[in-house]
PDB file of N, CA and C in Angstrom:
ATOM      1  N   UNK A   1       0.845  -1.160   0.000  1.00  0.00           N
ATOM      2  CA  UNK A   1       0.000   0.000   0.000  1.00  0.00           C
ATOM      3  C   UNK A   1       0.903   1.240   0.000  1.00  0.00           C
ATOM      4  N   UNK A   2       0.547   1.998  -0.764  1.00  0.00           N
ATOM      5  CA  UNK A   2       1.436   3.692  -0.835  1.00  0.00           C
ATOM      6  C   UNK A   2       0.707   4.308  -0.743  1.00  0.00           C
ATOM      7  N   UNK A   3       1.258   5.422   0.577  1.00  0.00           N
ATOM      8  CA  UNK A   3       0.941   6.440   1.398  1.00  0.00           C
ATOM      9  C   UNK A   3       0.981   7.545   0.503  1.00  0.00           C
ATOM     10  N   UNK A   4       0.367   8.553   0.307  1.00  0.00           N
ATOM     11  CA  UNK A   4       1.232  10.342  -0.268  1.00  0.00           C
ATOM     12  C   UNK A   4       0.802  11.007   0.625  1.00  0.00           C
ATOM     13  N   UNK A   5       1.811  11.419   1.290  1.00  0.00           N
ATOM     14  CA  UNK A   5       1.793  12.753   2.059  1.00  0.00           C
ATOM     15  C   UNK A   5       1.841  14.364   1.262  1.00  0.00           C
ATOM     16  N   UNK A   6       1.204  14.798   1.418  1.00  0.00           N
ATOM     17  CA  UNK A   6       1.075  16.212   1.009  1.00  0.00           C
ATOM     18  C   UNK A   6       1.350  16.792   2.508  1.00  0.00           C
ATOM     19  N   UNK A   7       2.675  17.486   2.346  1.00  0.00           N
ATOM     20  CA  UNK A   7       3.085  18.722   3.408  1.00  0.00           C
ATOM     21  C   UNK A   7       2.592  20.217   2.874  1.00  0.00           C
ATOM     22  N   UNK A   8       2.202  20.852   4.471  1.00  0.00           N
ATOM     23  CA  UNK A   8       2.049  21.901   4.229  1.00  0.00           C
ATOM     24  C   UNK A   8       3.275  22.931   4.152  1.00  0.00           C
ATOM     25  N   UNK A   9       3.225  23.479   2.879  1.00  0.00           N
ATOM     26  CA  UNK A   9       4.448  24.521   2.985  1.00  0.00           C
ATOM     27  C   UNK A   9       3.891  26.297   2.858  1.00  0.00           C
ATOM     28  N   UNK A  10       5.276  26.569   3.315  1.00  0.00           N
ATOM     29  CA  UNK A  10       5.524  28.175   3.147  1.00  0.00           C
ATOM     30  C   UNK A  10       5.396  29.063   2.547  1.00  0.00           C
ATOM     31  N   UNK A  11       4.892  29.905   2.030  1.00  0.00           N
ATOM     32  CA  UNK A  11       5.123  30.343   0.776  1.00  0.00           C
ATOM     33  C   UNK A  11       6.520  31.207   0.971  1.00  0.00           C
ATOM     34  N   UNK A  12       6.863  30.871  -0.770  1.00  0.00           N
ATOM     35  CA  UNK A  12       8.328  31.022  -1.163  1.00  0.00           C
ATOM     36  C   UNK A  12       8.945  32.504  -0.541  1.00  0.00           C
ATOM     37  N   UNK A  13      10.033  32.835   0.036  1.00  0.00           N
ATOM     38  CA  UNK A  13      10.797  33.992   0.339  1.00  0.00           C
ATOM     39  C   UNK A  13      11.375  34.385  -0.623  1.00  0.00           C
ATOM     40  N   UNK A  14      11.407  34.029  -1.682  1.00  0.00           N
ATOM     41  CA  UNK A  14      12.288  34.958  -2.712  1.00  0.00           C
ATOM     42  C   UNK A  14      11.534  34.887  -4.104  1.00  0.00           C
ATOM     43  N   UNK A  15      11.981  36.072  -5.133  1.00  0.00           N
ATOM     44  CA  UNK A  15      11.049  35.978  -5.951  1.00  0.00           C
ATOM     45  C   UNK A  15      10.891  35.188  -6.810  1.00  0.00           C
ATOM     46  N   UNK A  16       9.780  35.341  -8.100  1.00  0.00           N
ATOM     47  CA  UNK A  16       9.472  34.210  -8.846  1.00  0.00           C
ATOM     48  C   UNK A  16       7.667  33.591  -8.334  1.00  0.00           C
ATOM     49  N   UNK A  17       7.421  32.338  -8.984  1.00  0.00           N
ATOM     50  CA  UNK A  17       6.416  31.739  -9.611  1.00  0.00           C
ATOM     51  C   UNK A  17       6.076  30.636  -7.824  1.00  0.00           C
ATOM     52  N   UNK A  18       4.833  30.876  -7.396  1.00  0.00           N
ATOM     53  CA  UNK A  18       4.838  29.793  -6.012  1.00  0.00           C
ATOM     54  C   UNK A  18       3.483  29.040  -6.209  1.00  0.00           C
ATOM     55  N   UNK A  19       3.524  28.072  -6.865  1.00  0.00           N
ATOM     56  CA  UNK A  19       2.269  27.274  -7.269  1.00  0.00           C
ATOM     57  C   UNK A  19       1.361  27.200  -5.511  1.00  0.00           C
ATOM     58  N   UNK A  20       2.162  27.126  -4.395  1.00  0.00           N
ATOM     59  CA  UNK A  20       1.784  26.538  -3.432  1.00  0.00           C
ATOM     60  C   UNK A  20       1.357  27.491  -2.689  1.00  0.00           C
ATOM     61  N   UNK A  21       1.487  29.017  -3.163  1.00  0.00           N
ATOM     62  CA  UNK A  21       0.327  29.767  -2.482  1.00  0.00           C
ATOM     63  C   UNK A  21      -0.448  30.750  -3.882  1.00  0.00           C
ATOM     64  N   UNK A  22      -0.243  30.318  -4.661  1.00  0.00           N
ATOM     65  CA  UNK A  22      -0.883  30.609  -6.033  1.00  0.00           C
ATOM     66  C   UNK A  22      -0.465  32.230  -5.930  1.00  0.00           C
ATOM     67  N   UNK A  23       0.707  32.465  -6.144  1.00  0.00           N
ATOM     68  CA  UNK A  23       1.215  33.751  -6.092  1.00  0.00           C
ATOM     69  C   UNK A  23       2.639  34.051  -6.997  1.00  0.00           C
ATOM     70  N   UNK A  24       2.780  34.632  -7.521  1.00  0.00           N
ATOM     71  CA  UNK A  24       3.965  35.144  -8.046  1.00  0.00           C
ATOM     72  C   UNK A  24       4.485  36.277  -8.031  1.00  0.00           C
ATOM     73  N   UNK A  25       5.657  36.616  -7.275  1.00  0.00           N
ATOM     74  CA  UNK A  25       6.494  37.650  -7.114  1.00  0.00           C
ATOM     75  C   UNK A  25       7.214  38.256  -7.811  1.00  0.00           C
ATOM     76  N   UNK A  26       7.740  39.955  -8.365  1.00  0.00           N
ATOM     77  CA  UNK A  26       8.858  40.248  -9.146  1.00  0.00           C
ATOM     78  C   UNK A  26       9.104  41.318  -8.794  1.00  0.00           C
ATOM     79  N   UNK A  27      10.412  41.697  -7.891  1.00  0.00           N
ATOM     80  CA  UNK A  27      10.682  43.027  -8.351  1.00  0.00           C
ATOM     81  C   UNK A  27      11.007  44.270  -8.995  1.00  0.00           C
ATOM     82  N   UNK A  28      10.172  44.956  -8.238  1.00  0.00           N
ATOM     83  CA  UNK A  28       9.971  46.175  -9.643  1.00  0.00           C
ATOM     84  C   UNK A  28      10.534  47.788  -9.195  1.00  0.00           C
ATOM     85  N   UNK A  29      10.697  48.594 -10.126  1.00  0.00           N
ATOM     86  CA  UNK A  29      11.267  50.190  -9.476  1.00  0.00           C
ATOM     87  C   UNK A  29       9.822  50.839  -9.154  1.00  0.00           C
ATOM     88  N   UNK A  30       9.534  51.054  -7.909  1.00  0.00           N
ATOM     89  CA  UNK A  30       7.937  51.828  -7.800  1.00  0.00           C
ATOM     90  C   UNK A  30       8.449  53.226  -8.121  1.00  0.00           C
ATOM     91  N   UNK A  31       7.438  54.211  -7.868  1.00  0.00           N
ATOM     92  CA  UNK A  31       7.528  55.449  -8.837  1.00  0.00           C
ATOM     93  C   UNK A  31       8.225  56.392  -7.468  1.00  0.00           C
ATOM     94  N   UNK A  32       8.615  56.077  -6.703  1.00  0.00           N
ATOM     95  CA  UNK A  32       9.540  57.095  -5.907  1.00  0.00           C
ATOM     96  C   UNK A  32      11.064  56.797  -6.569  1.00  0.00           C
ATOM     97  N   UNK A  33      11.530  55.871  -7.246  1.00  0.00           N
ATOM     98  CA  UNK A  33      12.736  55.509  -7.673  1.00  0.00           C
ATOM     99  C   UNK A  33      13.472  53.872  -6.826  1.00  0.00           C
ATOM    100  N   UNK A  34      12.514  53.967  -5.933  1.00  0.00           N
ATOM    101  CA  UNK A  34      13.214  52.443  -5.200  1.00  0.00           C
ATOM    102  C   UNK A  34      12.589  51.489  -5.179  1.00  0.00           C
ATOM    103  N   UNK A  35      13.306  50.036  -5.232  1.00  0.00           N
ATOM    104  CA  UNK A  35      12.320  48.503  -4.936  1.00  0.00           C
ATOM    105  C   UNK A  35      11.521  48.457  -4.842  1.00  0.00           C
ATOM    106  N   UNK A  36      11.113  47.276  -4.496  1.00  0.00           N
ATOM    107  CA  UNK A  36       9.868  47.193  -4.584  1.00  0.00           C
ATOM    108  C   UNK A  36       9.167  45.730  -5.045  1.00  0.00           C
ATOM    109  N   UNK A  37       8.551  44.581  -4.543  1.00  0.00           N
ATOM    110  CA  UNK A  37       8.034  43.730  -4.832  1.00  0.00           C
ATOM    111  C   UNK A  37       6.164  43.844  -5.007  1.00  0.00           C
ATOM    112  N   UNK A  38       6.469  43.489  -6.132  1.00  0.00           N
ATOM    113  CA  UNK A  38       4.674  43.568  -7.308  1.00  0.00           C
ATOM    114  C   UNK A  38       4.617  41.808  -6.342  1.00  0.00           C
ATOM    115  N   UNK A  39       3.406  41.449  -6.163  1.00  0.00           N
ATOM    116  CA  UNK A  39       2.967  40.398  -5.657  1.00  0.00           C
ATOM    117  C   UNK A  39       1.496  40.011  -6.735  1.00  0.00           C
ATOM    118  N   UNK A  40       1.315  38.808  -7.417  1.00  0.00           N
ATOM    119  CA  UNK A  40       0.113  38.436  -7.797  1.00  0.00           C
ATOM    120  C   UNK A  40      -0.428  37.140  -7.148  1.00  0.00           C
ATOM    121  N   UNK A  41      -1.614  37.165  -7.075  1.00  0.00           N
ATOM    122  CA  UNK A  41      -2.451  35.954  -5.761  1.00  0.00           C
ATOM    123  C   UNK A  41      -3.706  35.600  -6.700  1.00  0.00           C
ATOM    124  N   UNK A  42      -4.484  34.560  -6.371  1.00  0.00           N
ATOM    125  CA  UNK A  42      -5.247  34.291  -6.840  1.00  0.00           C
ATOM    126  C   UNK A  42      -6.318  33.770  -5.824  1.00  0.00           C
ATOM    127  N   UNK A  43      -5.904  33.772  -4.920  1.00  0.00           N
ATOM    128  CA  UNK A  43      -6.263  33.156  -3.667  1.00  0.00           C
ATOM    129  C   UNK A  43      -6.765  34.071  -2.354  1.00  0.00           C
ATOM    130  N   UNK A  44      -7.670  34.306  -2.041  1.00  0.00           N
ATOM    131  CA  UNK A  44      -8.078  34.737  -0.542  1.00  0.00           C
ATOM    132  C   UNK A  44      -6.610  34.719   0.540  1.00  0.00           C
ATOM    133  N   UNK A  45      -5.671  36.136   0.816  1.00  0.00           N
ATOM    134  CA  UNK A  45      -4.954  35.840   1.427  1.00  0.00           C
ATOM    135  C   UNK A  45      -3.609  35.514   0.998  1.00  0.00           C
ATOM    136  N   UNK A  46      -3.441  35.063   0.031  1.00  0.00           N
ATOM    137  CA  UNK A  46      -2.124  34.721  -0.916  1.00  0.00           C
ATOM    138  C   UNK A  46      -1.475  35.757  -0.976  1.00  0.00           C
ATOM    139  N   UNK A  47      -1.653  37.055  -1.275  1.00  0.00           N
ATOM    140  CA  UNK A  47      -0.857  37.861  -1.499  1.00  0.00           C
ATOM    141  C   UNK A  47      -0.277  38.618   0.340  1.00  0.00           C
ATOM    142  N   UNK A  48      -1.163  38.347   1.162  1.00  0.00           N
ATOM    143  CA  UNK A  48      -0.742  39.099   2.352  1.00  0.00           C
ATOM    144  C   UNK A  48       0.383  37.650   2.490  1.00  0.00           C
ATOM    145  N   UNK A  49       0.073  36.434   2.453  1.00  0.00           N
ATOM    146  CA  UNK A  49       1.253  35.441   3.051  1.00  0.00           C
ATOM    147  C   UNK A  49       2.075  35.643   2.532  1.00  0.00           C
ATOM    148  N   UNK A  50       2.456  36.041   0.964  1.00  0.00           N
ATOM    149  CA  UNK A  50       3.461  35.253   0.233  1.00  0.00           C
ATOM    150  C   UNK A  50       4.731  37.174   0.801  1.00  0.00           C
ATOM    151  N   UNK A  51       3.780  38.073   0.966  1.00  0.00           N
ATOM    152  CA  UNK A  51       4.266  39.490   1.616  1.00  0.00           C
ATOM    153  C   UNK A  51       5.188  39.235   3.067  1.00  0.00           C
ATOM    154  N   UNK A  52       4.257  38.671   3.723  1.00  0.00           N
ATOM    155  CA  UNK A  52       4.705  38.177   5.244  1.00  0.00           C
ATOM    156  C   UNK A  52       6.068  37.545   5.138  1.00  0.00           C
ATOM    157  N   UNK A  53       6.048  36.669   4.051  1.00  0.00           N
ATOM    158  CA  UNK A  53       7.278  35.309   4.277  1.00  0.00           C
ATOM    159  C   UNK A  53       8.610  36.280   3.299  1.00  0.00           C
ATOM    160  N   UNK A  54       8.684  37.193   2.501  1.00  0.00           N
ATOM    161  CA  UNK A  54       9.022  37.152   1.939  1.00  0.00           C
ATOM    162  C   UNK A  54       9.934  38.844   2.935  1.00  0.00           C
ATOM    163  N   UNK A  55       9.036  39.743   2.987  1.00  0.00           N
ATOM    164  CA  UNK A  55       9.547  40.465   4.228  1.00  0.00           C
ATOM    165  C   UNK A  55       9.646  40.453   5.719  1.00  0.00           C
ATOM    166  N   UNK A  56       9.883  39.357   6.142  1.00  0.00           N
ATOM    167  CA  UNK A  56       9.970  38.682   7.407  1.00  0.00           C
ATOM    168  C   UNK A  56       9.266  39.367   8.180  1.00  0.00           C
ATOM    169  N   UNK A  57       7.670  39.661   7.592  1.00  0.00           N
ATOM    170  CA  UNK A  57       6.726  39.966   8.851  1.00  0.00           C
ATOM    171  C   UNK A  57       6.224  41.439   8.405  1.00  0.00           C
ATOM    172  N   UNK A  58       7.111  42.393   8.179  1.00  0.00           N
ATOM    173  CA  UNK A  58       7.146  43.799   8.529  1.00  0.00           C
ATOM    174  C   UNK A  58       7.319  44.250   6.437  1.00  0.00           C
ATOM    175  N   UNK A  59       5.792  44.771   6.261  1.00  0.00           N
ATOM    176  CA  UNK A  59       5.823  45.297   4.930  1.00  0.00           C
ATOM    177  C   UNK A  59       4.618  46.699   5.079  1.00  0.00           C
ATOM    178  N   UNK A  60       4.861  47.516   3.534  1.00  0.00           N
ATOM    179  CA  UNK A  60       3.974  48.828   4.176  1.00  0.00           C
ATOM    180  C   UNK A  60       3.569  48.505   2.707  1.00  0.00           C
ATOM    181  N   UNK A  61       2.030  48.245   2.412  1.00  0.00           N
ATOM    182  CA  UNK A  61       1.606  48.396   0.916  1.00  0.00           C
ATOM    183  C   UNK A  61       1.475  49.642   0.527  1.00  0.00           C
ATOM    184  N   UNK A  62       2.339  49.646  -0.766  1.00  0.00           N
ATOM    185  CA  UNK A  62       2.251  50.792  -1.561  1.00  0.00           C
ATOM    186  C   UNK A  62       0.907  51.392  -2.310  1.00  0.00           C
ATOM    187  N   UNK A  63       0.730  49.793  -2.937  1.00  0.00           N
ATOM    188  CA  UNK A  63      -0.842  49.457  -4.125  1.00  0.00           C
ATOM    189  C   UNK A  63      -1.390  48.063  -3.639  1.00  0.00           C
ATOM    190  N   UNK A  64      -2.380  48.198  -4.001  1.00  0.00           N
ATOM    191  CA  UNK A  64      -3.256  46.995  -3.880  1.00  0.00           C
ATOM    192  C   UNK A  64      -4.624  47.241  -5.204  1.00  0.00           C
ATOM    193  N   UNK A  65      -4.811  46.036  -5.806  1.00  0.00           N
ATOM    194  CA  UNK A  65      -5.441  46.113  -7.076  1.00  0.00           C
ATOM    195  C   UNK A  65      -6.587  44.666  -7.026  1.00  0.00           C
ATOM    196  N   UNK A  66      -7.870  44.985  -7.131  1.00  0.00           N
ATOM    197  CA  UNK A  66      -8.499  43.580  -7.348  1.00  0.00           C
ATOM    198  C   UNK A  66      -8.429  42.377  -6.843  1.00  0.00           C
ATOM    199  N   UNK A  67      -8.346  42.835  -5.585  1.00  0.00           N
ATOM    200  CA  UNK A  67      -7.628  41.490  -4.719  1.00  0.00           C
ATOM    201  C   UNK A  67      -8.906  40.851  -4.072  1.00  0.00           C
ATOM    202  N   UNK A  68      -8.319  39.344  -4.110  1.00  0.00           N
ATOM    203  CA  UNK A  68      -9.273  38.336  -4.309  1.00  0.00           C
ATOM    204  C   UNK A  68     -10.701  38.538  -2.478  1.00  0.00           C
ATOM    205  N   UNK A  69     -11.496  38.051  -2.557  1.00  0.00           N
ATOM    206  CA  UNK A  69     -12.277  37.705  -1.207  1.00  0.00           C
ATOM    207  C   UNK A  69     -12.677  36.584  -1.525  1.00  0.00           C
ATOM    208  N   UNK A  70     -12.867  36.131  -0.236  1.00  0.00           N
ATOM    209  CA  UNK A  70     -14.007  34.584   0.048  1.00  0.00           C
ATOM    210  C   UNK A  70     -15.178  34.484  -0.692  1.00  0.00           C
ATOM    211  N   UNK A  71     -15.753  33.771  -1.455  1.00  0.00           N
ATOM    212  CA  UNK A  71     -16.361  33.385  -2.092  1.00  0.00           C
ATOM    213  C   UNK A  71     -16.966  34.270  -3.553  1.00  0.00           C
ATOM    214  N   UNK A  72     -15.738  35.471  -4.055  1.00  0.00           N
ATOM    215  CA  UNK A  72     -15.946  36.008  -5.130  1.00  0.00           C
ATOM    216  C   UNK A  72     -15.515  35.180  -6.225  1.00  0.00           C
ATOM    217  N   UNK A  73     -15.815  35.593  -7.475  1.00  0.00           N
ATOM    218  CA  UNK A  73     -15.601  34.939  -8.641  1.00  0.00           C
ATOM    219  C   UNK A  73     -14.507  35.287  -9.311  1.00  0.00           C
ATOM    220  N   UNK A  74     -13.765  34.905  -9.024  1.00  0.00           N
ATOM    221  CA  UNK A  74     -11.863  35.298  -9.571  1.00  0.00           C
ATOM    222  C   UNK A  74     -11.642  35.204 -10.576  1.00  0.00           C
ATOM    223  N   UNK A  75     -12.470  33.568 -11.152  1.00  0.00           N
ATOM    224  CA  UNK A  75     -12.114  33.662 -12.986  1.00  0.00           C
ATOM    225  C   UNK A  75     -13.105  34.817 -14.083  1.00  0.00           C
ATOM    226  N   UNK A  76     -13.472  35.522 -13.050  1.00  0.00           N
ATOM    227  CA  UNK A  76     -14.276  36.544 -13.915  1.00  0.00           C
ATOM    228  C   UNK A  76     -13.459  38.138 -13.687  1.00  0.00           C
ATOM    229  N   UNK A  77     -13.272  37.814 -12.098  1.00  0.00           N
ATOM    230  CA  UNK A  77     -12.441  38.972 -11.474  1.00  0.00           C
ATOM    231  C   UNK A  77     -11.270  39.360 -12.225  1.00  0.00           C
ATOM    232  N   UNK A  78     -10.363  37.918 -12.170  1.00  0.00           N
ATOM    233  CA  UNK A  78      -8.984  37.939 -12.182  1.00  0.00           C
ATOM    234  C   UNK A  78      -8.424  37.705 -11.163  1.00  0.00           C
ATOM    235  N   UNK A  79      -6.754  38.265 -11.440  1.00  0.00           N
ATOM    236  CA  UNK A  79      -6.313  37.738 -10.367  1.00  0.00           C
ATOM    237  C   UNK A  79      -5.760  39.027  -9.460  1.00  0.00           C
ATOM    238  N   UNK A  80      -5.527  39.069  -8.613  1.00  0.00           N
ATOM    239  CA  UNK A  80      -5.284  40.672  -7.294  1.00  0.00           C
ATOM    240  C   UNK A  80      -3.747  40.936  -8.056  1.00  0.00           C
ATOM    241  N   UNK A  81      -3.372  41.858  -7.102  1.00  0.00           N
ATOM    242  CA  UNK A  81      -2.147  42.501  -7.317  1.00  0.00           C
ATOM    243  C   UNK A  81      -1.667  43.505  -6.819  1.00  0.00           C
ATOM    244  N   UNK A  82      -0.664  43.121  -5.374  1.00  0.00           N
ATOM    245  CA  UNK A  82      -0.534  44.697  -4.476  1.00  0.00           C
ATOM    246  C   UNK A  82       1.140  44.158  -4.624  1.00  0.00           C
ATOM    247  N   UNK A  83       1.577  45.817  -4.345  1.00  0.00           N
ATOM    248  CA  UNK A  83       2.911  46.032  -4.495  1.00  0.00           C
ATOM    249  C   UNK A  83       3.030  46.150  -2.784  1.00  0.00           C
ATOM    250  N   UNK A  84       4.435  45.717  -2.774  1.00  0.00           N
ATOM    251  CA  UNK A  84       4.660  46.181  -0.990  1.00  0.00           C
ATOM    252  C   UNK A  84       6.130  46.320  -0.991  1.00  0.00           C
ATOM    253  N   UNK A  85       6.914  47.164   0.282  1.00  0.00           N
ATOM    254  CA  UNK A  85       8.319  47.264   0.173  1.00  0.00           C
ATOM    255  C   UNK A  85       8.344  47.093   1.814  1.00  0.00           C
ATOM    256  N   UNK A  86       9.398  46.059   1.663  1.00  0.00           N
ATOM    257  CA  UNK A  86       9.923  45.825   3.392  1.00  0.00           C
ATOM    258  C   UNK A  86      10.086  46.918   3.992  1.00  0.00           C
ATOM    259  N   UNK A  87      10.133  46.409   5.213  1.00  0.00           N
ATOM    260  CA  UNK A  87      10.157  47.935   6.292  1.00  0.00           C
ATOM    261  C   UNK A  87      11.854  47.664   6.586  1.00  0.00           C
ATOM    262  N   UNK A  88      11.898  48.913   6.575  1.00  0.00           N
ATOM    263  CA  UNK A  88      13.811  49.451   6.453  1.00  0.00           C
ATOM    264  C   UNK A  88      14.127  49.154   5.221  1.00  0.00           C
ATOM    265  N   UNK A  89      13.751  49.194   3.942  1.00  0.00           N
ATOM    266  CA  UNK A  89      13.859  48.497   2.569  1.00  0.00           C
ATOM    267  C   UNK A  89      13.646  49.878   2.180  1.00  0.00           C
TER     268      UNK A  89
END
């Protein structure tokens, strides 16, 4: 008999593509001239986790765009999209 374990993971700390919180990260120059990570989610919450893990806790949103809720219709919506920059960043 074979077991599959599915672990729960993290979402990813660095940027790029995270199937496992349905989010993808890239940084970008925001319009003051500095960093800056664009975050996309598809998911209720995806974009505040994949923010959390990625600025160890401490982020100040710049933008936030169409971002997903509990029981809205996303494939009609789309998908969210907030920018955030670490704190001391």
């Amino acid at each position: 008999m074979a077991v599959l374990a599915v672990a729960c993971t993290d979402p990813k700390t660095v940027p790029g593509p995270d199937p496992s919180s349905d989010t993808n990260a890239t940084m970008v120059t925001w319009t003051d001239g500095k960093q800056a990570i664009q975050i996309t989610c598809g998911m209720p919450g995806g974009c505040q986790n994949r923010a959390l893990a990625m600025c160890k806790g401490n982020y100040t949103v710049l933008n936030m765009d169409n971002m997903p809720t509990r029981g809205d219709a996303s494939a009609v919506r789309g998908r969210g999209t907030v920018v955030v920059r670490c704190a001391g960043a």
